[in-house]
C-alpha atoms as a PDB file:
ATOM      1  CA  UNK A   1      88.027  54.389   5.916  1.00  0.00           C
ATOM      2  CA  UNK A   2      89.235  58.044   6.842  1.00  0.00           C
ATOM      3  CA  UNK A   3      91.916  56.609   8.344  1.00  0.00           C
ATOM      4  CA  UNK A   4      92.856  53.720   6.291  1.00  0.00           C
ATOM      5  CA  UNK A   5      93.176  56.780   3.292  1.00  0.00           C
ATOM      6  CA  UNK A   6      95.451  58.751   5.361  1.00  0.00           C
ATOM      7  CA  UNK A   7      97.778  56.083   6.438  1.00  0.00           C
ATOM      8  CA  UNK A   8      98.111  55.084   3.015  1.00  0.00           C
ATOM      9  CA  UNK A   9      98.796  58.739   1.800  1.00  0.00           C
ATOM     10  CA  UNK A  10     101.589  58.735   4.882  1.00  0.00           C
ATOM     11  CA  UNK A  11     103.322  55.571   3.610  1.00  0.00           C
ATOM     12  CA  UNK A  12     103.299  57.170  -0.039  1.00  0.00           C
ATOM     13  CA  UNK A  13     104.787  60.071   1.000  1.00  0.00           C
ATOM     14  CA  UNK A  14     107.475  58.309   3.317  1.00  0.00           C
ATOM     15  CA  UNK A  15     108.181  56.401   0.082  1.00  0.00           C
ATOM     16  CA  UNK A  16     108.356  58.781  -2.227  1.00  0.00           C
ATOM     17  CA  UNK A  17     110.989  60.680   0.139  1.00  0.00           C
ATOM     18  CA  UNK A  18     112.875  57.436   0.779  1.00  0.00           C
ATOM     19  CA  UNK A  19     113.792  57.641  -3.201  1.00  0.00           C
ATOM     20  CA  UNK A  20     114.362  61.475  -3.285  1.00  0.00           C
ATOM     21  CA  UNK A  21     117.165  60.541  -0.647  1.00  0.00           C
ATOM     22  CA  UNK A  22     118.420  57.401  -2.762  1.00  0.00           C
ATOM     23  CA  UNK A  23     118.657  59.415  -5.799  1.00  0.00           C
ATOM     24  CA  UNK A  24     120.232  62.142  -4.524  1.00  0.00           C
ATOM     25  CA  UNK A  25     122.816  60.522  -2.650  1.00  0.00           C
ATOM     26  CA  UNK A  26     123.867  58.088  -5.814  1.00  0.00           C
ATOM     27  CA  UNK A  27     123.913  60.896  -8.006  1.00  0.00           C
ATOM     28  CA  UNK A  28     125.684  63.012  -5.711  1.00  0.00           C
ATOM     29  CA  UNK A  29     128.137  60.146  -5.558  1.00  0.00           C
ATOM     30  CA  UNK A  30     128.674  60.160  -8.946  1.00  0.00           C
ATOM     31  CA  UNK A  31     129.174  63.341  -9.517  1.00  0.00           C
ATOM     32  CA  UNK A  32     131.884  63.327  -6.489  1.00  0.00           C
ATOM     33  CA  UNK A  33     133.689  60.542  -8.379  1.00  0.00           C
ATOM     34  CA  UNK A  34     133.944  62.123 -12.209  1.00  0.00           C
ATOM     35  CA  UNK A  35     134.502  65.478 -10.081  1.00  0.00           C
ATOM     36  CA  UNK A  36     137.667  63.632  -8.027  1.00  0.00           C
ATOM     37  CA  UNK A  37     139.001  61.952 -11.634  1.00  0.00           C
ATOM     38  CA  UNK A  38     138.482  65.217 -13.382  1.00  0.00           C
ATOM     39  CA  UNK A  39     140.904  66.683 -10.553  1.00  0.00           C
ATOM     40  CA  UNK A  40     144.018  64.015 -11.546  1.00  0.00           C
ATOM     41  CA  UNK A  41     143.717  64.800 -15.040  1.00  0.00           C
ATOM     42  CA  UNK A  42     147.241  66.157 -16.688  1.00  0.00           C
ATOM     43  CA  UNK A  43     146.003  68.476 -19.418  1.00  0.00           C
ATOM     44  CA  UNK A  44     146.737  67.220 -22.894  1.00  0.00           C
ATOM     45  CA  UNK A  45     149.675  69.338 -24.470  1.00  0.00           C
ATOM     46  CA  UNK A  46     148.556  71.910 -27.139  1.00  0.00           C
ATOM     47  CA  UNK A  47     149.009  71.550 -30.662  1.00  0.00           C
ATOM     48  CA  UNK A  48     150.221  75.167 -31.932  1.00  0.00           C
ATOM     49  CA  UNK A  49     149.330  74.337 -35.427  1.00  0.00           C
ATOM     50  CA  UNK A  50     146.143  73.346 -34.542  1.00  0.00           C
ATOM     51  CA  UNK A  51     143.344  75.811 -34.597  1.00  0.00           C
ATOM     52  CA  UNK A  52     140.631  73.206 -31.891  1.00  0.00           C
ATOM     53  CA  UNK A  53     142.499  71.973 -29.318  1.00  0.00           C
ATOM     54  CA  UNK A  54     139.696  70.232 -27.305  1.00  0.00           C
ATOM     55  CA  UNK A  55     136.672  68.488 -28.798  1.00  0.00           C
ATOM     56  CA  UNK A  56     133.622  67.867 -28.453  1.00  0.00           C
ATOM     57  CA  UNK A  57     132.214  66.856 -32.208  1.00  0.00           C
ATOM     58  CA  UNK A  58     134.279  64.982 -34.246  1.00  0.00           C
ATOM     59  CA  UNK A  59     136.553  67.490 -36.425  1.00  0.00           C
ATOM     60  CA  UNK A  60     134.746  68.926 -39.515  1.00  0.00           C
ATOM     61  CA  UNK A  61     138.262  68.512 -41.778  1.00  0.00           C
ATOM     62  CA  UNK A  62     139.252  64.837 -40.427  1.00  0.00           C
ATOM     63  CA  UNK A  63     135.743  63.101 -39.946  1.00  0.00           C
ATOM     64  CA  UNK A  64     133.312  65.199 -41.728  1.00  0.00           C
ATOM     65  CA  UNK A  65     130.511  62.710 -42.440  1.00  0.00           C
ATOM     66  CA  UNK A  66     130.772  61.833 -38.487  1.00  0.00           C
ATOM     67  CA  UNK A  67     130.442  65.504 -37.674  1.00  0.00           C
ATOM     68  CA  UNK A  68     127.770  66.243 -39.972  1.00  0.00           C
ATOM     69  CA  UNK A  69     125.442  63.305 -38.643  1.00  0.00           C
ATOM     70  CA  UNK A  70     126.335  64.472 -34.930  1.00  0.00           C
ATOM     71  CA  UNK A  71     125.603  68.407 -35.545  1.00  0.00           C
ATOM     72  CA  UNK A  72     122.398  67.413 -37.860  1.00  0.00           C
ATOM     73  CA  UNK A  73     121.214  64.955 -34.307  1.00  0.00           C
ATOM     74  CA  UNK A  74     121.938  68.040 -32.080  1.00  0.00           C
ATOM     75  CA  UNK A  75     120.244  70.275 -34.170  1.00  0.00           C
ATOM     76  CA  UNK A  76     116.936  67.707 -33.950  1.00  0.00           C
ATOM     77  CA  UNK A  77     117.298  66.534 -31.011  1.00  0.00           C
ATOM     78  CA  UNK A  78     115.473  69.909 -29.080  1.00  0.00           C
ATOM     79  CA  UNK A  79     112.406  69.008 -31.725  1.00  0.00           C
ATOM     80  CA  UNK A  80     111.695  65.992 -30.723  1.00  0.00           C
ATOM     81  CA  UNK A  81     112.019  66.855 -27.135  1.00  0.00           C
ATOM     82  CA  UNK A  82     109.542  69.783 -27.365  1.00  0.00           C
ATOM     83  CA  UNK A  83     107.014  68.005 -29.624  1.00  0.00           C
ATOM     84  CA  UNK A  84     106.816  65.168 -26.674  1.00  0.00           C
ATOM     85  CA  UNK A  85     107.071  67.574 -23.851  1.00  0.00           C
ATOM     86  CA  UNK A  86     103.865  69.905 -25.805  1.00  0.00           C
ATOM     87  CA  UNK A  87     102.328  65.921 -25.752  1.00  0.00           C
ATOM     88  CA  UNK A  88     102.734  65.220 -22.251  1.00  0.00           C
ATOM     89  CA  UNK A  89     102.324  68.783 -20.684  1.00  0.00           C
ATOM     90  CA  UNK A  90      98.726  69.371 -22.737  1.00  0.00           C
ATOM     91  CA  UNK A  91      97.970  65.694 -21.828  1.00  0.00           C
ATOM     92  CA  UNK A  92      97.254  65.117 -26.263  1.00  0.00           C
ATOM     93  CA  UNK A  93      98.026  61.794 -25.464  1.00  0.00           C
ATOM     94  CA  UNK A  94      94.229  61.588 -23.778  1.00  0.00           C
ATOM     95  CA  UNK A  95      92.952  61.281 -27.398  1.00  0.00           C
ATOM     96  CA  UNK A  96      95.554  59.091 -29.191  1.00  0.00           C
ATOM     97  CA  UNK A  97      94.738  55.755 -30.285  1.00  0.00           C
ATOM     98  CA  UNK A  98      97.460  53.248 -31.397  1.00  0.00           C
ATOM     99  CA  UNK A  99      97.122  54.651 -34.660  1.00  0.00           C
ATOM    100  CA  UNK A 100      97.787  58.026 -33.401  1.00  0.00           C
ATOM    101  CA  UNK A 101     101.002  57.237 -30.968  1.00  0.00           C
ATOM    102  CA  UNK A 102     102.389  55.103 -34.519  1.00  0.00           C
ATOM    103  CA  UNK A 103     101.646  58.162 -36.408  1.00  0.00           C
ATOM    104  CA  UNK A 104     103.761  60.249 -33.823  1.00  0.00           C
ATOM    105  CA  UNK A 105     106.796  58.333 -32.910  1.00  0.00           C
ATOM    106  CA  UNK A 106     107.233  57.274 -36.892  1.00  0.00           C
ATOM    107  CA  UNK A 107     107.445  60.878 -37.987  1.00  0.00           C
ATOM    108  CA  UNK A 108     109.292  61.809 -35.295  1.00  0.00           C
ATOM    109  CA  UNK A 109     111.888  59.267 -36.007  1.00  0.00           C
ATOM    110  CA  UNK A 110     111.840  59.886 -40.088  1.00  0.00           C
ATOM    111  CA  UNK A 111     113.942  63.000 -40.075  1.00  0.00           C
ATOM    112  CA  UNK A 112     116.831  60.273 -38.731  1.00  0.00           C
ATOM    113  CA  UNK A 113     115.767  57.525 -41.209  1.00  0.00           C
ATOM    114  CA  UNK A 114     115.434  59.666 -43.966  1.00  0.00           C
ATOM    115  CA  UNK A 115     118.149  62.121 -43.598  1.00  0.00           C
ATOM    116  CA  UNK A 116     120.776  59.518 -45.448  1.00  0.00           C
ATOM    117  CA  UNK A 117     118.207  59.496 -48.166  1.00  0.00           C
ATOM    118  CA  UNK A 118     117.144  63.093 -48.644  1.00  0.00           C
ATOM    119  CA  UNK A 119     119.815  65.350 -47.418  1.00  0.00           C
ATOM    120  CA  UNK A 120     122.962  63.118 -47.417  1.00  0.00           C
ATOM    121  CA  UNK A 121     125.227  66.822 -47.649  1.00  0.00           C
ATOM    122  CA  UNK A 122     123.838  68.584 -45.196  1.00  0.00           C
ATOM    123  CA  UNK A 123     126.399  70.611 -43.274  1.00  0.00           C
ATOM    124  CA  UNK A 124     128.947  69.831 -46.025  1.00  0.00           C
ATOM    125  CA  UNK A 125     129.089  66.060 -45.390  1.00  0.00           C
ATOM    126  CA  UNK A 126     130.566  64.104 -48.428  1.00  0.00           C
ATOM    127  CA  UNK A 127     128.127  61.345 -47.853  1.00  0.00           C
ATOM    128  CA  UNK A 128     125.955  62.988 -50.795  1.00  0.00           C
ATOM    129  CA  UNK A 129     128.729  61.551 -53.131  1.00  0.00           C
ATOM    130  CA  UNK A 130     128.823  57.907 -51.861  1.00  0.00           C
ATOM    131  CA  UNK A 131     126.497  55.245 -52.439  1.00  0.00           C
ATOM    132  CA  UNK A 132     123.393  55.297 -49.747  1.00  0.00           C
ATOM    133  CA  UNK A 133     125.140  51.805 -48.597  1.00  0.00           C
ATOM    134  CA  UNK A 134     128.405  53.532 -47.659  1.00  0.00           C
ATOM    135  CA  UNK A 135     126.787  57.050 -45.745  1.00  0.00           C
ATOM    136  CA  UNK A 136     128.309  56.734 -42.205  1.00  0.00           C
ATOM    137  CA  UNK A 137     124.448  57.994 -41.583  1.00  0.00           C
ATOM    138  CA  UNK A 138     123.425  54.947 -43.311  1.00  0.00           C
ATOM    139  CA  UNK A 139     125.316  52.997 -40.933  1.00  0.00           C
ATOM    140  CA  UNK A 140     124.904  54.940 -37.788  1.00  0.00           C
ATOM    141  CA  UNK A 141     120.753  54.753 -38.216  1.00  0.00           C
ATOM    142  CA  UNK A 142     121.333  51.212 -38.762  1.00  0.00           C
ATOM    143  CA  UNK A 143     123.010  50.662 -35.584  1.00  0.00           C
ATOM    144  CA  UNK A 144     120.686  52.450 -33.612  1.00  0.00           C
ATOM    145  CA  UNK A 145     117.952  50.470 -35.262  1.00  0.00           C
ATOM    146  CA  UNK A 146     119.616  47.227 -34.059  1.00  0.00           C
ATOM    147  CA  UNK A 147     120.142  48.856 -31.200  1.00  0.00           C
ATOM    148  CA  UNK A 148     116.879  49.433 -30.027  1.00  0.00           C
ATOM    149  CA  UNK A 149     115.105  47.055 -31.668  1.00  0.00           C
ATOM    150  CA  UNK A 150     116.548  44.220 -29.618  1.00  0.00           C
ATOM    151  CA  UNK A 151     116.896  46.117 -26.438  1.00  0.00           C
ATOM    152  CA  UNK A 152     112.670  46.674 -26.740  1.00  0.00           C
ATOM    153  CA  UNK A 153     112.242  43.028 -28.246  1.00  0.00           C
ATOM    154  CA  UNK A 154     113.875  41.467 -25.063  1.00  0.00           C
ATOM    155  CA  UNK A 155     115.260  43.934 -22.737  1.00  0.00           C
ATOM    156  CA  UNK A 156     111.586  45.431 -22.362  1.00  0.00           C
ATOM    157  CA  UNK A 157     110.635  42.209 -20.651  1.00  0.00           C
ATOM    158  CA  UNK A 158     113.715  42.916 -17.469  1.00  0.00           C
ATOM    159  CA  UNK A 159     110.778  45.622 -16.814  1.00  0.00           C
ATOM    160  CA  UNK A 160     108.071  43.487 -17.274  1.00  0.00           C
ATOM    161  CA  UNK A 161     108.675  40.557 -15.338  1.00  0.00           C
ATOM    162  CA  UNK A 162     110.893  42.269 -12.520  1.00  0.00           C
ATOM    163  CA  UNK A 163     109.680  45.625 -11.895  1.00  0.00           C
ATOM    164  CA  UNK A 164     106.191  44.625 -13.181  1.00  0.00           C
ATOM    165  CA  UNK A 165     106.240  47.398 -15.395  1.00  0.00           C
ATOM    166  CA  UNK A 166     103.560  47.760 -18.019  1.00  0.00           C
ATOM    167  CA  UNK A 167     101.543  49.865 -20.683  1.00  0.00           C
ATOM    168  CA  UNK A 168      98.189  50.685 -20.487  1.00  0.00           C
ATOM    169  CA  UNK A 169      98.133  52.969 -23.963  1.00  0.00           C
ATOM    170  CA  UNK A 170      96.225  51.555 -26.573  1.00  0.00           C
ATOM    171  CA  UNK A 171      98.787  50.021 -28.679  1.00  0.00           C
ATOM    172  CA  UNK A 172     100.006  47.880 -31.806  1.00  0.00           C
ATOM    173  CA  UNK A 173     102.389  45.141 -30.496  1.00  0.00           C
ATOM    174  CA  UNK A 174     105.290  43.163 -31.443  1.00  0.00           C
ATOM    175  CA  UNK A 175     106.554  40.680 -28.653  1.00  0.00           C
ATOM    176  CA  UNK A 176     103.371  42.756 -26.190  1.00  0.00           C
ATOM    177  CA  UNK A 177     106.180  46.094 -27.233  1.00  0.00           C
ATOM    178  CA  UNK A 178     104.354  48.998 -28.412  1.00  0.00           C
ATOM    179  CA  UNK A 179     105.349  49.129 -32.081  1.00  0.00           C
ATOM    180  CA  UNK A 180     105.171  52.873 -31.778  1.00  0.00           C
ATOM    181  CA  UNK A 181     108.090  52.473 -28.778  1.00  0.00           C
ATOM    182  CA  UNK A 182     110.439  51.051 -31.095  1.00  0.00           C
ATOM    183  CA  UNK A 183     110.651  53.864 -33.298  1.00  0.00           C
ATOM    184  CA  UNK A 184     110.543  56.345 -30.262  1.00  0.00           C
ATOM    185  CA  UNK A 185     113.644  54.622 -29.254  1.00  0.00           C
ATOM    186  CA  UNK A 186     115.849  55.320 -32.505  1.00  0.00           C
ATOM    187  CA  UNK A 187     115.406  58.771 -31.500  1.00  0.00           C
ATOM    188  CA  UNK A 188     116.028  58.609 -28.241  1.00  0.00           C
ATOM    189  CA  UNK A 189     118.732  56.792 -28.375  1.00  0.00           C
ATOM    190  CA  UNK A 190     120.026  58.579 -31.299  1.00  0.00           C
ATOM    191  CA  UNK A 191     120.229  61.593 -29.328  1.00  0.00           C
ATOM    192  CA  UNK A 192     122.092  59.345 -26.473  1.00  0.00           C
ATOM    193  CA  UNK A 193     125.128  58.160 -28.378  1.00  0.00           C
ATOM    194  CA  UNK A 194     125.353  61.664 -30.039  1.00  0.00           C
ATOM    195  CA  UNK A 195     125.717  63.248 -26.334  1.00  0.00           C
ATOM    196  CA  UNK A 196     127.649  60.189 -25.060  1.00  0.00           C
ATOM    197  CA  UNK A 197     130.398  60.493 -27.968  1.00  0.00           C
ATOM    198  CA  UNK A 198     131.251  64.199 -27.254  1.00  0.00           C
ATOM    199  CA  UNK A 199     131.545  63.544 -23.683  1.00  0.00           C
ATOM    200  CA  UNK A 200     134.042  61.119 -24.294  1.00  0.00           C
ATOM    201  CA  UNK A 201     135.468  63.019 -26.980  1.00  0.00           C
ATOM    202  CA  UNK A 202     135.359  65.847 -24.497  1.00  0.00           C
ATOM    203  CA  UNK A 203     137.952  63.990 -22.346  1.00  0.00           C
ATOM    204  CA  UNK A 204     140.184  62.251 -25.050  1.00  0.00           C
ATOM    205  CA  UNK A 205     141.078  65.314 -26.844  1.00  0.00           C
ATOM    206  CA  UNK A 206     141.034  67.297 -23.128  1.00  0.00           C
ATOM    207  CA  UNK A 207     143.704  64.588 -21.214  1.00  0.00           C
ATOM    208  CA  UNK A 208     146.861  63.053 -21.629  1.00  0.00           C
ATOM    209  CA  UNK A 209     146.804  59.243 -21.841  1.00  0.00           C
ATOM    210  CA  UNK A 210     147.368  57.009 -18.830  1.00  0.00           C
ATOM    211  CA  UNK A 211     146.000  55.262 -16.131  1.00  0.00           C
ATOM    212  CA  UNK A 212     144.227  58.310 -14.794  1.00  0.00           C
ATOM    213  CA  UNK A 213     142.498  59.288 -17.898  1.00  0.00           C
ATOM    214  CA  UNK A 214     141.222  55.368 -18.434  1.00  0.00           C
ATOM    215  CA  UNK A 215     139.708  55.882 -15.305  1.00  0.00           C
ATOM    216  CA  UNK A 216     138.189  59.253 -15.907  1.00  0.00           C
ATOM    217  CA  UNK A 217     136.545  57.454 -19.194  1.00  0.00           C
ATOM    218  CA  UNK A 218     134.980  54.206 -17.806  1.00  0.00           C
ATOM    219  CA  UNK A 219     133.847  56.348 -14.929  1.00  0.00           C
ATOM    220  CA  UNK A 220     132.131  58.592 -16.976  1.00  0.00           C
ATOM    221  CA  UNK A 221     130.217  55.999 -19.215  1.00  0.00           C
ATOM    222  CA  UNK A 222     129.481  53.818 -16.244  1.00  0.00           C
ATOM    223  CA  UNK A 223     127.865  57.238 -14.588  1.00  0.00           C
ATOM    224  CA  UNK A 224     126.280  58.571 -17.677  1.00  0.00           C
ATOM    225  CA  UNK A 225     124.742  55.397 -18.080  1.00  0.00           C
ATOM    226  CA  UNK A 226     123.298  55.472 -15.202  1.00  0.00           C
ATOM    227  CA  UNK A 227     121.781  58.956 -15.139  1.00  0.00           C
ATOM    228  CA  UNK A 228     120.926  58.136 -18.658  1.00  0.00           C
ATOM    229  CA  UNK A 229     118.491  55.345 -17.364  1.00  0.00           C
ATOM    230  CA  UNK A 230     117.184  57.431 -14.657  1.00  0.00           C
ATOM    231  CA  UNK A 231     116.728  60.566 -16.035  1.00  0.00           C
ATOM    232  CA  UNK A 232     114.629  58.708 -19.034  1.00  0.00           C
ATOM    233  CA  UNK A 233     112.595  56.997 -15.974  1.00  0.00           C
ATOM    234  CA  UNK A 234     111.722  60.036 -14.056  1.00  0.00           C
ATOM    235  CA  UNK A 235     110.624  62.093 -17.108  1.00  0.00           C
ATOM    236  CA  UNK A 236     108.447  59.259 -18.527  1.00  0.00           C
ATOM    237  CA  UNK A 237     106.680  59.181 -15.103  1.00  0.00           C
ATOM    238  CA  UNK A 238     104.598  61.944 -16.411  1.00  0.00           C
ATOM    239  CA  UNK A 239     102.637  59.791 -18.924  1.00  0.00           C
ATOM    240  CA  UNK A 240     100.143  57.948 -16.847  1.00  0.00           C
ATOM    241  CA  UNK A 241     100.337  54.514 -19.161  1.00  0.00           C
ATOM    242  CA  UNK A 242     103.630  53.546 -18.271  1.00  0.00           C
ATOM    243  CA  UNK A 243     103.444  52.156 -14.842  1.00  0.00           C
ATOM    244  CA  UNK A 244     105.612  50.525 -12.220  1.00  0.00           C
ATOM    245  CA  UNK A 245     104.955  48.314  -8.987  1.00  0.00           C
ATOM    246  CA  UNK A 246     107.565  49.370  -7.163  1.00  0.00           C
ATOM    247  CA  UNK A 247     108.794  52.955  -7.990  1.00  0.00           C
ATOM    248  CA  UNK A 248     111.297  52.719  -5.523  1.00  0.00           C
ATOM    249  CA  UNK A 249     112.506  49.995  -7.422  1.00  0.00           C
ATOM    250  CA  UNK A 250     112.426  51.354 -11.177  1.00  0.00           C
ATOM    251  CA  UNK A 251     114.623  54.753  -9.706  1.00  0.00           C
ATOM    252  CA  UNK A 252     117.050  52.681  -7.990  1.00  0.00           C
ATOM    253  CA  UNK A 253     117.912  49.412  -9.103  1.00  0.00           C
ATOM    254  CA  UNK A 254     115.954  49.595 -12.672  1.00  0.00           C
ATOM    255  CA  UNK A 255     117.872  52.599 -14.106  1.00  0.00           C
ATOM    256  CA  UNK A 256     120.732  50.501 -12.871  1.00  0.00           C
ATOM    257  CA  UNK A 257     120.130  47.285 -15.228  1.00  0.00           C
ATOM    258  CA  UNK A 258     118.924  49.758 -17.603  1.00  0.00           C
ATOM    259  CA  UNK A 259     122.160  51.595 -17.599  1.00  0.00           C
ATOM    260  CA  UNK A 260     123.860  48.211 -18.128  1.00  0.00           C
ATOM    261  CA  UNK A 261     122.451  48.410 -21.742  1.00  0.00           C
ATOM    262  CA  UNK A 262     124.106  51.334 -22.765  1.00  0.00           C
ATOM    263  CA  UNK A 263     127.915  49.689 -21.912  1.00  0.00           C
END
């Protein structure tokens, strides 16, 4: 038995170093590739009457209801991220019921629900003076909402019936989905397109046009993609009721189809 145990804690560990060494050398790749495009770039020409020359939220002057929505996700996004890390690192979750993880991921997501509804000016937006219908926050949190609720209505089951993923939490369901996971993901994925749109903002307003740039920006959303997927994988290995068969697997080739969603 002795034995049997430490064979099986060998084979773990081999494992477990196999994907460290996948990882690393696929991200490493990518990073070499966006690092090699970066290097062709011809620097957009400057604007002398223009007082931001590169961007990375939308301009305040020209797009203000899409800058206000960004800055007001970047401002929430570090909540959210801290009241799930204070979840996971104290282990709360021990004590939640489905009840509980409903009660969590709803409020969590409300501030980007409600924020059309209750503060439709913050940081100077003009969507306080258009009808709710019309708020580009209206429309954005309706995106995401489509967004996420078909990627956990179907997508969800890539995980389940090839990576035999699964959740052990206790849980409300819709289509065996964790109702509470839907909500989760309008804010997680809220906070991706936010992050997403400056990088390639980053590199429109950085670049002059052409081949090279084109490249440069398919790269980078094939790449962030990617390390989107993963990095969403390897954090949410901390909560013990979200399993996988194969590990391996999920790192690799999971965050890969994952990724796919985000194109």
């Amino acid at each position: 038995l002795i034995s049997e145990t430490s064979e099986l804690k060998r084979m773990s560990t081999s494992s477990s170093n196999n994907v460290i060494y996948s990882m690393v050398a696929i991200l490493a790749t990518q990073i070499a590739i966006i690092a090699g495009l970066v290097m062709i770039q011809i620097p957009r020409k400057l604007d002398p009457n223009s007082t931001r020359q590169t961007l990375c939220l939308p301009c305040p002057k020209t797009q203000p209801s899409k800058y206000a929505y960004e800055y007001f996700s970047l401002m929430y996004t570090p909540i959210w991220i801290s009241a799930f890390a204070c979840i996971v690192a104290g282990k709360l979750y021990e004590d939640f019921t489905a009840v509980s993880y409903n009660i969590v991921c709803v409020g969590l997501a409300l501030p980007y629900l409600l924020q059309s509804l209750i503060v439709p000016s913050i940081f100077d937006s003009p969507d306080g003076k258009r009808p709710w219908s019309q708020r580009y926050a209206t429309k954005a949190n309706l995106w995401i909402a489509t967004f996420s609720f078909i990627g956990n209505y179907w997508y969800t089951h890539y995980f389940y019936s090839v990576l035999k993923a699964k959740y052990t939490m206790p849980a409300h369901r819709l289509n065996d989905v964790p109702i509470a996971l839907y909500f989760a993901t309008h804010f997680y994925f809220s906070t991706y397109h936010t992050f997403s749109n400056m990088m390639l903002r980053m590199i429109q307003t950085s670049f002059q046009d052409g081949w090279n740039r084109k490249m440069l920006y398919w790269a980078s959303i094939l790449c962030f993609s990617y390390f989107t997927a993963f990095m969403e994988t390897l954090t949410i290995s901390s909560f013990p009721y979200y399993s996988f068969e194969n590990v391996d697997m999920a790192y690799t080739v999971g965050s890969a189809f994952y990724g796919i969603y985000f194109i």
